[in-house]
Protein backbone atom coordinates (compact mmCIF):
# COMPACT_ATOMS: atom_id res chain seq x y z
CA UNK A 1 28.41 -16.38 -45.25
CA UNK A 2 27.62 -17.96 -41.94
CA UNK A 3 26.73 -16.02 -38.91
CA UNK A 4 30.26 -16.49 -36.54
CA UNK A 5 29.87 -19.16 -33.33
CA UNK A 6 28.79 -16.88 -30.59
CA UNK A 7 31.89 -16.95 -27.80
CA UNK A 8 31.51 -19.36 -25.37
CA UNK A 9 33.58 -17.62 -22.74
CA UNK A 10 31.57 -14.73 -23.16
CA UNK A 11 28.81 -14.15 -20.14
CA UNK A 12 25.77 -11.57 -20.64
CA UNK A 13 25.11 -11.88 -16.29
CA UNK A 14 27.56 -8.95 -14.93
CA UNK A 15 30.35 -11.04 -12.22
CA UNK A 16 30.06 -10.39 -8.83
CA UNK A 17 33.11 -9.89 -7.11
CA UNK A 18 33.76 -12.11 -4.18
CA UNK A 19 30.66 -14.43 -5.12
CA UNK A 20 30.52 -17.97 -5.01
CA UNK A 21 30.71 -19.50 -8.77
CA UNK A 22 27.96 -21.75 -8.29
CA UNK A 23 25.58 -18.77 -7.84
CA UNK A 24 24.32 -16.45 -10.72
CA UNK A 25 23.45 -12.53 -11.20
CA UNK A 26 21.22 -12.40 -13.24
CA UNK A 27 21.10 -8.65 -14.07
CA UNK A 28 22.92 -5.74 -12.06
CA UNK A 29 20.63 -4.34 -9.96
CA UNK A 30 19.32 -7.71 -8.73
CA UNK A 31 18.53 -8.00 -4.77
CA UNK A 32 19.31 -11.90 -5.46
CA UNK A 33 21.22 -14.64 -7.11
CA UNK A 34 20.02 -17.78 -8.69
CA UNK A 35 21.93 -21.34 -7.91
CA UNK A 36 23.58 -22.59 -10.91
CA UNK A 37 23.34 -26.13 -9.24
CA UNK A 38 22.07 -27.62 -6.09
CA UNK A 39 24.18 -26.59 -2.66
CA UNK A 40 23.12 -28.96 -0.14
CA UNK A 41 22.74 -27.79 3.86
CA UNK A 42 25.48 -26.91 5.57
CA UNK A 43 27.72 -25.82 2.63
CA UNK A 44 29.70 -22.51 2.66
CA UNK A 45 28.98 -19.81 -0.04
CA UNK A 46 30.31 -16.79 -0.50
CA UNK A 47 27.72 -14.05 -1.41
CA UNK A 48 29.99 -10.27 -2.31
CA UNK A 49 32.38 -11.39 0.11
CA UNK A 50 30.87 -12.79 2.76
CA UNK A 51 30.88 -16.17 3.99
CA UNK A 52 27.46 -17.66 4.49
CA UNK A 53 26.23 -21.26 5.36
CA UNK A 54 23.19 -22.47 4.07
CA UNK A 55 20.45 -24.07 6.39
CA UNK A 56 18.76 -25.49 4.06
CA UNK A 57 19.50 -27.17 0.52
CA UNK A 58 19.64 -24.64 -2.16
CA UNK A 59 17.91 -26.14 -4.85
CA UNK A 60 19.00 -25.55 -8.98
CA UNK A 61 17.29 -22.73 -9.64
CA UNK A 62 16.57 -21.50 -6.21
CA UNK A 63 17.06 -17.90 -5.46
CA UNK A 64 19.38 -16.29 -2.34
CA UNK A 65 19.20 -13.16 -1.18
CA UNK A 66 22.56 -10.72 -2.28
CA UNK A 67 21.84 -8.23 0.47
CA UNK A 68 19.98 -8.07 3.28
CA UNK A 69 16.15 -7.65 2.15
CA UNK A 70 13.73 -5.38 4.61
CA UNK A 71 10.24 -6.75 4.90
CA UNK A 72 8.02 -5.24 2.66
CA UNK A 73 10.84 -4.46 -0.13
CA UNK A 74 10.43 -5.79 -3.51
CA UNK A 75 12.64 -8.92 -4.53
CA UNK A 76 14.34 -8.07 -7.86
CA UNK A 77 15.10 -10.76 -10.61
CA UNK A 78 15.82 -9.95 -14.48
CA UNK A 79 15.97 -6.38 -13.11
CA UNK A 80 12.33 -6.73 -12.62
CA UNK A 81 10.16 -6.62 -9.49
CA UNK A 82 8.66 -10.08 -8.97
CA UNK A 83 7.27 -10.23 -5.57
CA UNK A 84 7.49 -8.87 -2.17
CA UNK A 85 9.20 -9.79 0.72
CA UNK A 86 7.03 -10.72 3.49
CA UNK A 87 9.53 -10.74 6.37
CA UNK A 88 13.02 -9.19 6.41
CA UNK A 89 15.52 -11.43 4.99
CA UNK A 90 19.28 -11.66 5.90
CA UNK A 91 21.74 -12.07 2.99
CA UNK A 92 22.55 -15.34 1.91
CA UNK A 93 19.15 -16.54 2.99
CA UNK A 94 17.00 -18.50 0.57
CA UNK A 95 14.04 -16.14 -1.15
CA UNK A 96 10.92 -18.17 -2.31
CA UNK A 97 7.62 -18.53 -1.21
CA UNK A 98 8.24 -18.64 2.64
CA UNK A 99 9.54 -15.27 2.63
CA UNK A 100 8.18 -13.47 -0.39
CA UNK A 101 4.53 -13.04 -1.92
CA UNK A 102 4.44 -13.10 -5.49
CA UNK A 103 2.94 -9.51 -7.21
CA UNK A 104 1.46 -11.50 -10.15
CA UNK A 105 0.33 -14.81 -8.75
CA UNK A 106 -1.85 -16.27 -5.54
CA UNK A 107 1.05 -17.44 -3.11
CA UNK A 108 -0.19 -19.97 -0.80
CA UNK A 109 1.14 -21.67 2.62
CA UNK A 110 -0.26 -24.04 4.57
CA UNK A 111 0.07 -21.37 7.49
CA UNK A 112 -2.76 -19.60 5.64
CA UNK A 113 -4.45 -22.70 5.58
CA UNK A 114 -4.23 -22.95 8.93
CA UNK A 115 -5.21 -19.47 9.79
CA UNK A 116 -8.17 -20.11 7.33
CA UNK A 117 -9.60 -22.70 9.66
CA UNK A 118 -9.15 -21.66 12.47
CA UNK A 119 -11.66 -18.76 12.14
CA UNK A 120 -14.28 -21.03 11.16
C-alpha cells in the first residue's frame, strides 16, 4: 500500500503571530526569520507586530532579526547557534555578515582589509 501524500497545508516552521507572510521561522526559539522571497528597500514588514521598513533589499534567503539582538549575543537559526553578533542589532534589521561573525567559518570584510593595511 502506498505511503499517503504528505499534507500540503501542513507547515513544520511554528507561525508567528503578527509576522509578515513573506518571512519564515524557522524553529521556535529562533532570534531571526528567513525571507521567503526578495523584499526590496523601502517595503513595510511586519516582524511580531511591529511595523518595520527595510533599508536595504532583503534578499531570498536573507535573514532579519525577530528581536532586538545585543552585541555579542549569539544569532539563532534551526534552533542552533550559528554566529555572533558583532554589534547590537535592532529588530527587523538584516543579520549577515556586516553584523554577525560566523562561529564555524573565517568571516571577512573589506573593513578588516582595510584595518590590515593600514598597520603595515
Amino acid at each position: 500500500m502506498p505511503n499517503p501524500s504528505p499534507d500540503p497545508s501542513h507547515d513544520l516552521a511554528p507561525a508567528v503571530s503578527g509576522t509578515d507572510s513573506r518571512l519564515l521561522l524557522l524553529f521556535e526559539d529562533d532570534n531571526v526569520l528567513v525571507a521567503r522571497m526578495r523584499i526590496r528597500a523601502g517595503e513595510a514588514v511586519s516582524v511580531e507586530g511591529a511595523a518595520v521598513t527595510l533599508a536595504a533589499d532583503l534578499p531570498l534567503g536573507h535573514k532579519l532579526a525577530r528581536r532586538t539582538i545585543a552585541a555579542g549575543e549569539k544569532i539563532v537559526k534551526y534552533g542552533a547557534p550559528i554566529g555572533t553578533a558583532t554589534e547590537a542589532i535592532a529588530a527587523g534589521t538584516p543579520v549577515h555578515v556586516h553584523n554577525v561573525k560566523s562561529d564555524y567559518t573565517p568571516t571577512y570584510h573589506l573593513m578588516d582589509a582595510a584595518k590590515a593595511g593600514a598597520g603595515a
